[in-house]
Structures are given as structure tokens and as C-alpha cells.
Protein backbone atom coordinates (compact mmCIF):
# COMPACT_ATOMS: atom_id res chain seq x y z
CA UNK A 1 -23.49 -7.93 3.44
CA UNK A 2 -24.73 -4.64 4.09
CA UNK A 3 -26.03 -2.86 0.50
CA UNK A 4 -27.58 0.21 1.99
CA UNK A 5 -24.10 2.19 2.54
CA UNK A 6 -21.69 1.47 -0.26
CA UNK A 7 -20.57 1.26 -4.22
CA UNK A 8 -23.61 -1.46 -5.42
CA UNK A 9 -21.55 -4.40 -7.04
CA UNK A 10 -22.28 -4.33 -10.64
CA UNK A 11 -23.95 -7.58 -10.46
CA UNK A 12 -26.97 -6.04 -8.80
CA UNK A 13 -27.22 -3.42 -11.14
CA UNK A 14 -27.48 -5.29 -14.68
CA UNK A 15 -31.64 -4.98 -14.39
CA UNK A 16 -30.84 -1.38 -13.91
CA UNK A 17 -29.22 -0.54 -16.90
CA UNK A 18 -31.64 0.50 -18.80
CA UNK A 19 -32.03 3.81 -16.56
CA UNK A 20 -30.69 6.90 -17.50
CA UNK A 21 -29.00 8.36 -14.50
CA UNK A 22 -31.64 11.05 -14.09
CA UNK A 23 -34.11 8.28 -13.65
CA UNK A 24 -32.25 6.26 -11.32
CA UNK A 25 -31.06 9.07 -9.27
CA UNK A 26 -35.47 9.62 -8.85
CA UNK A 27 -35.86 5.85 -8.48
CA UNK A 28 -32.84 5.08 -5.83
CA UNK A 29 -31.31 2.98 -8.04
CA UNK A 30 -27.22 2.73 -8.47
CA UNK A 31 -25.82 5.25 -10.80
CA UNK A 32 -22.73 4.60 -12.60
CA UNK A 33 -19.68 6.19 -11.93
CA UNK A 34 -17.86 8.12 -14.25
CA UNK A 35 -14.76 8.83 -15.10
CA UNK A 36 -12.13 11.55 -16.16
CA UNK A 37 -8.51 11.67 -15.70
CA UNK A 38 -5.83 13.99 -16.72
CA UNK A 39 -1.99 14.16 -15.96
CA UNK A 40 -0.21 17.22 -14.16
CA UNK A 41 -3.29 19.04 -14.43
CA UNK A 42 -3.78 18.42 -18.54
CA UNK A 43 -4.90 15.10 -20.52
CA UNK A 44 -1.56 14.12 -21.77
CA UNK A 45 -0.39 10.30 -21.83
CA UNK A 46 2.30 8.52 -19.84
CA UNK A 47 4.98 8.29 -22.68
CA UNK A 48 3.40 9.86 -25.36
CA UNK A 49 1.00 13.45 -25.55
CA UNK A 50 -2.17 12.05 -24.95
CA UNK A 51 -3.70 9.42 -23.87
CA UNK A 52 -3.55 6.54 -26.50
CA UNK A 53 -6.94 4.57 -27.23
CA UNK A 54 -6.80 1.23 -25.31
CA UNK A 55 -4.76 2.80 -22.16
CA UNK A 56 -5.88 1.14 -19.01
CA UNK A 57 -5.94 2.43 -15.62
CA UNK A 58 -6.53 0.24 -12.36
CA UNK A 59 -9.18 2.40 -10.04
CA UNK A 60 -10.08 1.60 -6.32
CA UNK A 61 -11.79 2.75 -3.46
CA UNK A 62 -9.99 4.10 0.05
CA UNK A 63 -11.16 3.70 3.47
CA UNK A 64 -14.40 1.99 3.02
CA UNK A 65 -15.43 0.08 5.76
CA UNK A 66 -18.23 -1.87 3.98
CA UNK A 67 -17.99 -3.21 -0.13
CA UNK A 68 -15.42 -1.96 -1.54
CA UNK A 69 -14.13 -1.89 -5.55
CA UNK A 70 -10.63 -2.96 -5.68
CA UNK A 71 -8.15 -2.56 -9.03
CA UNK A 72 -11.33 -2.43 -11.39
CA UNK A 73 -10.25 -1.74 -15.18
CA UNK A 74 -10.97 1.26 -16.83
CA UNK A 75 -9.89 1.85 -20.44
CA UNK A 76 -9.95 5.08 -22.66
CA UNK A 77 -10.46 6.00 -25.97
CA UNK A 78 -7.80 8.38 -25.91
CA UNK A 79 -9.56 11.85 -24.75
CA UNK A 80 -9.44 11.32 -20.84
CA UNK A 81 -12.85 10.07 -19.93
CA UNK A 82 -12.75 6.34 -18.77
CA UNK A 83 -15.27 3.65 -19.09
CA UNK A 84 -14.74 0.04 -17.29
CA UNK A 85 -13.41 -2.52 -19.66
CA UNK A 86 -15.09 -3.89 -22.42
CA UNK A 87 -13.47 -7.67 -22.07
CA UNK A 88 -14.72 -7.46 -18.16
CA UNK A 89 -17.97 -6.32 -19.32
CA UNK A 90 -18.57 -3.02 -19.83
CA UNK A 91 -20.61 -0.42 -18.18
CA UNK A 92 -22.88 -2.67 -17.08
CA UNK A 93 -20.33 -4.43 -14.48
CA UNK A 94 -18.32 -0.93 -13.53
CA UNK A 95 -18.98 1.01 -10.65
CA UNK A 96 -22.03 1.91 -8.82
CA UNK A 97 -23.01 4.61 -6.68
CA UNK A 98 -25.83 3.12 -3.94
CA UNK A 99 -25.96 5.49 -1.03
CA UNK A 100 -27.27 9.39 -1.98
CA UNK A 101 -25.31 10.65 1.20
CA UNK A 102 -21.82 8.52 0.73
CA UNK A 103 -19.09 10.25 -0.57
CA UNK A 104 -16.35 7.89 -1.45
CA UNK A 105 -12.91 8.62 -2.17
CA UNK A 106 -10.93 7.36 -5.03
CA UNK A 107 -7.26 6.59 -6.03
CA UNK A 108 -5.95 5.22 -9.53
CA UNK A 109 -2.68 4.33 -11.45
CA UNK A 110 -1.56 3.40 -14.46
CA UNK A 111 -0.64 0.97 -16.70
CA UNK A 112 -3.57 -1.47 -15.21
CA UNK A 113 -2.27 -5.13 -13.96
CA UNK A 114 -3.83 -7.83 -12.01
CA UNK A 115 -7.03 -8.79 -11.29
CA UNK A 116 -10.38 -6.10 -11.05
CA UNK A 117 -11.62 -7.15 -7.22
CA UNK A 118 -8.10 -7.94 -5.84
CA UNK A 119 -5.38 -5.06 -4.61
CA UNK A 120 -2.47 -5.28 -7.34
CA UNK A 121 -0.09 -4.77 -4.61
CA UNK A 122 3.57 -4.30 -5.63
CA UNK A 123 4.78 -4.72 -9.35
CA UNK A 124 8.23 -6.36 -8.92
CA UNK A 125 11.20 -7.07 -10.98
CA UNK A 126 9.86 -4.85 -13.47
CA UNK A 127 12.66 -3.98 -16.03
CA UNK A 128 13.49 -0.66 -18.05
CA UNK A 129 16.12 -2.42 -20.57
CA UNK A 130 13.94 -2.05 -23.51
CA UNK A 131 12.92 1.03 -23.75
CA UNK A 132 10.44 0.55 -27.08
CA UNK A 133 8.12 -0.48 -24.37
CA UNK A 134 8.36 2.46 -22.45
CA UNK A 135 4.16 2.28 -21.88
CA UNK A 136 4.36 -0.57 -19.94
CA UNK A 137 6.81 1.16 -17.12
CA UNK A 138 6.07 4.53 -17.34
CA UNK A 139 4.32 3.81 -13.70
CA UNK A 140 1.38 7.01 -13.17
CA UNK A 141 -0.65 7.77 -9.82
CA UNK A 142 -3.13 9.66 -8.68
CA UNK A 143 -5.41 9.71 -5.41
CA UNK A 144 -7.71 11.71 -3.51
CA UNK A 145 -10.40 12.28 -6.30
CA UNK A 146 -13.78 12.07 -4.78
CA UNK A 147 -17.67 11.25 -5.77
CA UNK A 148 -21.17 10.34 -4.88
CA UNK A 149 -23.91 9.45 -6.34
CA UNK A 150 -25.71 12.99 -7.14
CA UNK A 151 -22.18 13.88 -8.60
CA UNK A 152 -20.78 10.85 -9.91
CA UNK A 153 -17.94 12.02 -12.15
CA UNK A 154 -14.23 10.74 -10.51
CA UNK A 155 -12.28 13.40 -11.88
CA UNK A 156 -8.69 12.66 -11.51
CA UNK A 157 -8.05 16.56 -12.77
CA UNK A 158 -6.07 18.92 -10.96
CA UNK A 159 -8.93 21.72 -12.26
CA UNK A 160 -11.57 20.08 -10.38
CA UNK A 161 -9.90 19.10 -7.01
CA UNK A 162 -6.19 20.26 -6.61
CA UNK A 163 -3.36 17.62 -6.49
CA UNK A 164 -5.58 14.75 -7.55
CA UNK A 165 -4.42 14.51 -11.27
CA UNK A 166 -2.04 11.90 -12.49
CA UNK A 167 1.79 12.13 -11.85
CA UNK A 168 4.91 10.39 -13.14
CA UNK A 169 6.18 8.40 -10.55
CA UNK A 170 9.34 7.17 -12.98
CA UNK A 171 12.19 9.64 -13.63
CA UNK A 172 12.84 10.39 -17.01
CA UNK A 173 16.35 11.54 -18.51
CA UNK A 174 16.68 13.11 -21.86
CA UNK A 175 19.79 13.68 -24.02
CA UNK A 176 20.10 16.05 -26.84
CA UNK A 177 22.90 15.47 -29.27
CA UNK A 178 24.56 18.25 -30.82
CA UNK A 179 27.25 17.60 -33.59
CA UNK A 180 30.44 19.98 -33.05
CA UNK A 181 32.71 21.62 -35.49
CA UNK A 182 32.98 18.96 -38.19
CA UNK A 183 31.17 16.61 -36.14
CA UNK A 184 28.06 14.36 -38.38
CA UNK A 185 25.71 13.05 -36.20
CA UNK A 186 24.42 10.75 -38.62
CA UNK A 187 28.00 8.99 -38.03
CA UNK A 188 26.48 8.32 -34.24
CA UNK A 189 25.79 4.24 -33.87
CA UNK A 190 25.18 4.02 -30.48
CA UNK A 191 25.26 4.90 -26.66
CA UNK A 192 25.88 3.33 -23.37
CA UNK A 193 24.27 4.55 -20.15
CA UNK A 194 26.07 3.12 -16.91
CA UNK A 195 26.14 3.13 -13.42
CA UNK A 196 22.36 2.91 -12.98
CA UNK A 197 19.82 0.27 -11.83
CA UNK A 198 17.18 -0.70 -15.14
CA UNK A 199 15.20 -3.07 -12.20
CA UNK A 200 12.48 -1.84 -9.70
CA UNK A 201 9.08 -2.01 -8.53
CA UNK A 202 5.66 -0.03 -8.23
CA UNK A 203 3.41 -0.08 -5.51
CA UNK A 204 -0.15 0.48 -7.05
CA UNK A 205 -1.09 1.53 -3.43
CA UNK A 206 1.21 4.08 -2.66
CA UNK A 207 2.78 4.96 -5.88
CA UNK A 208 6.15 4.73 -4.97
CA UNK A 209 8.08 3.99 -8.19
CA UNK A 210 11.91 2.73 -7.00
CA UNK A 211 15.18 0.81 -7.89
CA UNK A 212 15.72 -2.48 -6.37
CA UNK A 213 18.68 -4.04 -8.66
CA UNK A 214 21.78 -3.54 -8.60
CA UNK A 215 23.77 -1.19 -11.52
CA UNK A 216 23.82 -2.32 -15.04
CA UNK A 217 24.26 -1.18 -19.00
CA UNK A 218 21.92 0.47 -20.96
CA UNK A 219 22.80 0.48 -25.02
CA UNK A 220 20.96 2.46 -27.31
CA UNK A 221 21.28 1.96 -31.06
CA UNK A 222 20.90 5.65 -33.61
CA UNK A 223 17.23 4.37 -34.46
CA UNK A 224 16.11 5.32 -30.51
CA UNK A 225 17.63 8.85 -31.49
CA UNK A 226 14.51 11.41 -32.71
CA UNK A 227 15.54 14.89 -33.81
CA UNK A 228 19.08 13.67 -32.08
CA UNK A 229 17.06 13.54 -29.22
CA UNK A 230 17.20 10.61 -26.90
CA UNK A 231 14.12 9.91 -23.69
CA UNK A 232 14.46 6.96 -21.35
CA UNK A 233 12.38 6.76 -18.40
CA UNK A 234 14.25 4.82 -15.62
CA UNK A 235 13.66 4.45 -11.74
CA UNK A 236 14.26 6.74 -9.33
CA UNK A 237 17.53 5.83 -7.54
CA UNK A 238 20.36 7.41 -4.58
CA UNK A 239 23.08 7.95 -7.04
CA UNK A 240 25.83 10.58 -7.35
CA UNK A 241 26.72 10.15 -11.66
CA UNK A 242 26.64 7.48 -13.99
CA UNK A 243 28.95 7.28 -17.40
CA UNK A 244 27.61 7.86 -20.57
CA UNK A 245 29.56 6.20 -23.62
CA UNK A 246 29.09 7.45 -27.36
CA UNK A 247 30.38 5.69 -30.31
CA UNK A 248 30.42 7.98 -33.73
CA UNK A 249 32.35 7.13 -36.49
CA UNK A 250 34.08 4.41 -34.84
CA UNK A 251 35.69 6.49 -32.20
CA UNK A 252 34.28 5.98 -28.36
CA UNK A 253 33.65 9.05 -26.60
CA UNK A 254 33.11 8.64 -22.76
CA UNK A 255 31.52 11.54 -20.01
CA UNK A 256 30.31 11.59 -16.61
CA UNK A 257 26.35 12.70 -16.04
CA UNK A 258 25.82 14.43 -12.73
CA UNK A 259 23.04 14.29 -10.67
CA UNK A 260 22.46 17.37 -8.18
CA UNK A 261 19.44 17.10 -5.91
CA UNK A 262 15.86 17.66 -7.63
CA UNK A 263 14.36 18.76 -4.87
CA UNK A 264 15.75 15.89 -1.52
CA UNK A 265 17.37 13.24 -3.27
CA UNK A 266 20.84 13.05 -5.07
CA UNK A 267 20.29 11.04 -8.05
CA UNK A 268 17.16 10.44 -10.08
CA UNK A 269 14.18 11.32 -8.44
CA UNK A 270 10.61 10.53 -8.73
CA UNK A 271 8.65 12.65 -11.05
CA UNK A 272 11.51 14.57 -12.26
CA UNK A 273 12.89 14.91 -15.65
CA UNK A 274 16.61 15.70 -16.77
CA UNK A 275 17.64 17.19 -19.84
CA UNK A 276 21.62 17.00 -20.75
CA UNK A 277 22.88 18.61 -23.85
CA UNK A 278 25.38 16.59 -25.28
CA UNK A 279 27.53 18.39 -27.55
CA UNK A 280 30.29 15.88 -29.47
CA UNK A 281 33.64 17.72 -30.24
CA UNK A 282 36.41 15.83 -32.05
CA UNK A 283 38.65 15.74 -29.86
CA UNK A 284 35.47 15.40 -26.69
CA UNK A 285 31.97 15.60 -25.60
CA UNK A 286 31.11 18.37 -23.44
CA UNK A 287 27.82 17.58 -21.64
CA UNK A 288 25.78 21.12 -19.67
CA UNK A 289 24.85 20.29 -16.25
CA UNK A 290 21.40 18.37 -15.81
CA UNK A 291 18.12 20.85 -16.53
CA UNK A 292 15.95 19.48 -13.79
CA UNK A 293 12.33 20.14 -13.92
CA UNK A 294 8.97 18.15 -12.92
CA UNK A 295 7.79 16.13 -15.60
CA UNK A 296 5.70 18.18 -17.18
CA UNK A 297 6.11 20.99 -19.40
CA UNK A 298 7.78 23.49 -17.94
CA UNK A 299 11.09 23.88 -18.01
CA UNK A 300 14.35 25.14 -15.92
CA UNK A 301 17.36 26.76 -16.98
CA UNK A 302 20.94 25.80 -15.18
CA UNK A 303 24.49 26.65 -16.50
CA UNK A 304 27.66 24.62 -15.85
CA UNK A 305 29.53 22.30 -18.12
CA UNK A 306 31.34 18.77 -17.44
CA UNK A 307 34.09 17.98 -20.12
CA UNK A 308 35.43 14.73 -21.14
CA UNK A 309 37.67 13.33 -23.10
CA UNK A 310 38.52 10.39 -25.79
């Protein structure tokens, strides 16, 4: 196996490690490669506002003909630089830049699983029905990030190389309750989301986050509403509207959710968020027309209203 043209396997760099990068870059030794990542052009986390200490991306290589790294671990500390994983050894066993005139190009996503040296392929059967553990499905991507040895920083940053940050590849719907005229949202137990899949799968390779089950119900108890605010993240899917069930005060309130096209697609679509203001009336809910906007943090205005009834 050819050594001369390629990312040096960490195993041959361990009696190196006690180079600074200046000195092995003078020496033609391997320099580490380094690591930066934001999302949608800014370090913010999958589903929280930054990245949380401990988060764990799977990075690989594209198109190399010779040694390749496949799915290695990287971990942060929570401000966006990456270092490979402390229980699969360290620095010491990450990446390694060998050849001064290679560039190589990179791709990444997020949350890590599998094996570091072995493609992690498609994530199947993966299920959104809890959504406490939102982390663990909130699928991320990014690809096309470059390096080389004389600049060995993989910055998956939109500021440094456009398009080459991190993107949601779930869809994420958020409802805001708002109590009407002698309405007490405090009286609100609980809500029921149906008519949409809560199974899928992610291909690390591609990023393509989608649906693959068939439609099911999604309850939500008061304590998963914040500032009577409500976020799931759920798979992209073809769908026309699903039905969204409240329960306040013992009384059931039912609506239909629309979903106009995001951009191709009719339904939920990857990378795209959807805000619905739900406003609960006595007598009915009236829920605005979806807000679509990419998942990040802008945001787009559209009118309309869908009333329902008891």
C-alpha cells in the first residue's frame, strides 16, 4: 500500500506526535488535520443553539483512489472546532495529511454512528416518536470542504468555502399556541399530530433524510409545550395535510395543517421549517397557513387562515 500519495493512517504517525505542525510540515512528516464546522453558515447545534460538548460528527474522505479515512469520529467541546475521539484515541489516531501537493476533499454528518474505518451507510428504521431525543434524529450534512497538508484546517463553514457548512436534512414543524377570548392555556393537556410517517432513514453518504413507514400518531403531553411553543423535527414526506387534535379543559379540538410546496415538494420537505399559529377559540381553533422558511433563522411571512371546529 502506497503511503507516498494519501491521508497517513494514524498508526504511522504515533512517533510523530511530538512535532508541532510547523516542524513536521519542515520534516515531511504527517500533519494532523483539523477541524471546524458550523451550520447554515454559523456554529449553532442540530436541536439546540450551539453545539453541545460531547456532539459527534462522522467525517470521511471522497474520491480517493489510494487510503482513504472512512466515518472517523470527531467530537466537540461545544464551540465548533473538532478533535477525533478521545475513547478511539485521540489526536494521536485522527487524521493525517502525508502528501504536500494532495488536496483531499471532505464530507461529514451528524449525529456519528457506526464504526471509524467502515462507510455508515444508511441509518434505517430510525424513529421520531419520542421527541425528548430529538439529538439523536436531527440528521445534519455537509460536503465539499477541502484541505491539504500546508492548510490543514477542514472547515465545514459556509465563510470559508460556500455551501460546505452543515444543513438540516430533517424537517422541522413548530406550533405556537395562542389562548383565545377566555381561553387558559394552562388548561391544554395534550396534542395529537396525524397523518404523518414518525419512521425513516439517513444516508450518511448522500444525506438524504426520508420517510419510509407508513402514517401514524404523534401525542404530545403540556410538559413538551415551552413558551406555548411546541418543535418536532420529523422526516421529510409527499403529503398534502395531516390533523392536528388539541385537548384543553377536557374538550377535543380538531384542525387540518396544510402543507403548500417549500420550494418542489408538497408536504414536509428537507431542510425546511414550518411555523403554524394555533390560536384556540371556544367554540374552535383557527390555525394561519404554514410560515415556511429554511431552517435557519430567517423567517417568512404568509397570510391565510384554516378554521375548524369542535
Amino acid at each position: 500500500m502506497k503511503t507516498t500519495k494519501c491521508l497517513f493512517l494514524a498508526a504511522a504517525a504515533l512517533t510523530l506526535t511530538a512535532c508541532s505542525n510547523d516542524d513536521e510540515n519542515l520534516n515531511g512528516g504527517p500533519v494532523a488535520a483539523q477541524v471546524t464546522a458550523g451550520i447554515g453558515g454559523v456554529q449553532t447545534c442540530a436541536s439546540g443553539t450551539t453545539w453541545d460538548s460531547g456532539d459527534a460528527i462522522g467525517i470521511s474522505t471522497i474520491g480517493s483512489t489510494l487510503t482513504s479515512y472512512a466515518n472517523m469520529k470527531y467530537t466537540t467541546s461545544g464551540d465548533g472546532n473538532f478533535t477525533h475521539a478521545a475513547d478511539l484515541g485521540g489526536e494521536d489516531s485522527g487524521m493525517f495529511f502525508q502528501d504536500a501537493d494532495e488536496t483531499v476533499t471532505f464530507r461529514a454528518y451528524y449525529p456519528f454512528h457506526g464504526n471509524e474505518y467502515t462507510d455508515a451507510g444508511t441509518i434505517s428504521d430510525v424513529t421520531t416518536d419520542d421527541q425528548t431525543m430529538q439529538s439523536t434524529f436531527d440528521f445534519l450534512f455537509a460536503t465539499g470542504a477541502t484541505a491539504s497538508k500546508s492548510s490543514p484546517t477542514v472547515s465545514f463553514n459556509n465563510t470559508v468555502k460556500e455551501n460546505t457548512s452543515f444543513t438540516h436534512r430533517m424537517s422541522r414543524m413548530v406550533l405556537n399556541f395562542i389562548a383565545g377570548p377566555d381561553v387558559n392555556l394552562a388548561d391544554l393537556s395534550k396534542y395529537t399530530l396525524s397523518g404523518l410517517s414518525m419512521t425513516g432513514s439517513f444516508n450518511t453518504a448522500t444525506g438524504e433524510a426520508k420517510a419510509t413507514g407508513t402514517a401514524s400518531d404523534l401525542t404530545m403531553d403540556a410538559a413538551y409545550i415551552t413558551s406555548s411553543s411546541s418543535s418536532l423535527i420529523l422526516f421529510p414526506q409527499a403529503v398534502a395535510e395531516a390533523t392536528l387534535k388539541v385537548e384543553l379543559g377536557g374538550q377535543n379540538y380538531t384542525a387540518t395543517l396544510t402543507f403548500p410546496k417549500a420550494n418542489a415538494v408538497q408536504g414536509l420537505e428537507s431542510g425546511y421549517s414550518y411555523k403554524y399559529n394555533v390560536t384556540i377559540y371556544k367554540e374552535e381553533l383557527n390555525i394561519t397557513e404554514a410560515n415556511i422558511e429554511p431552517w435557519v433563522d430567517a423567517s417568512v411571512e404568509n397570510d391565510g387562515n384554516v378554521d375548524a371546529t369542535i
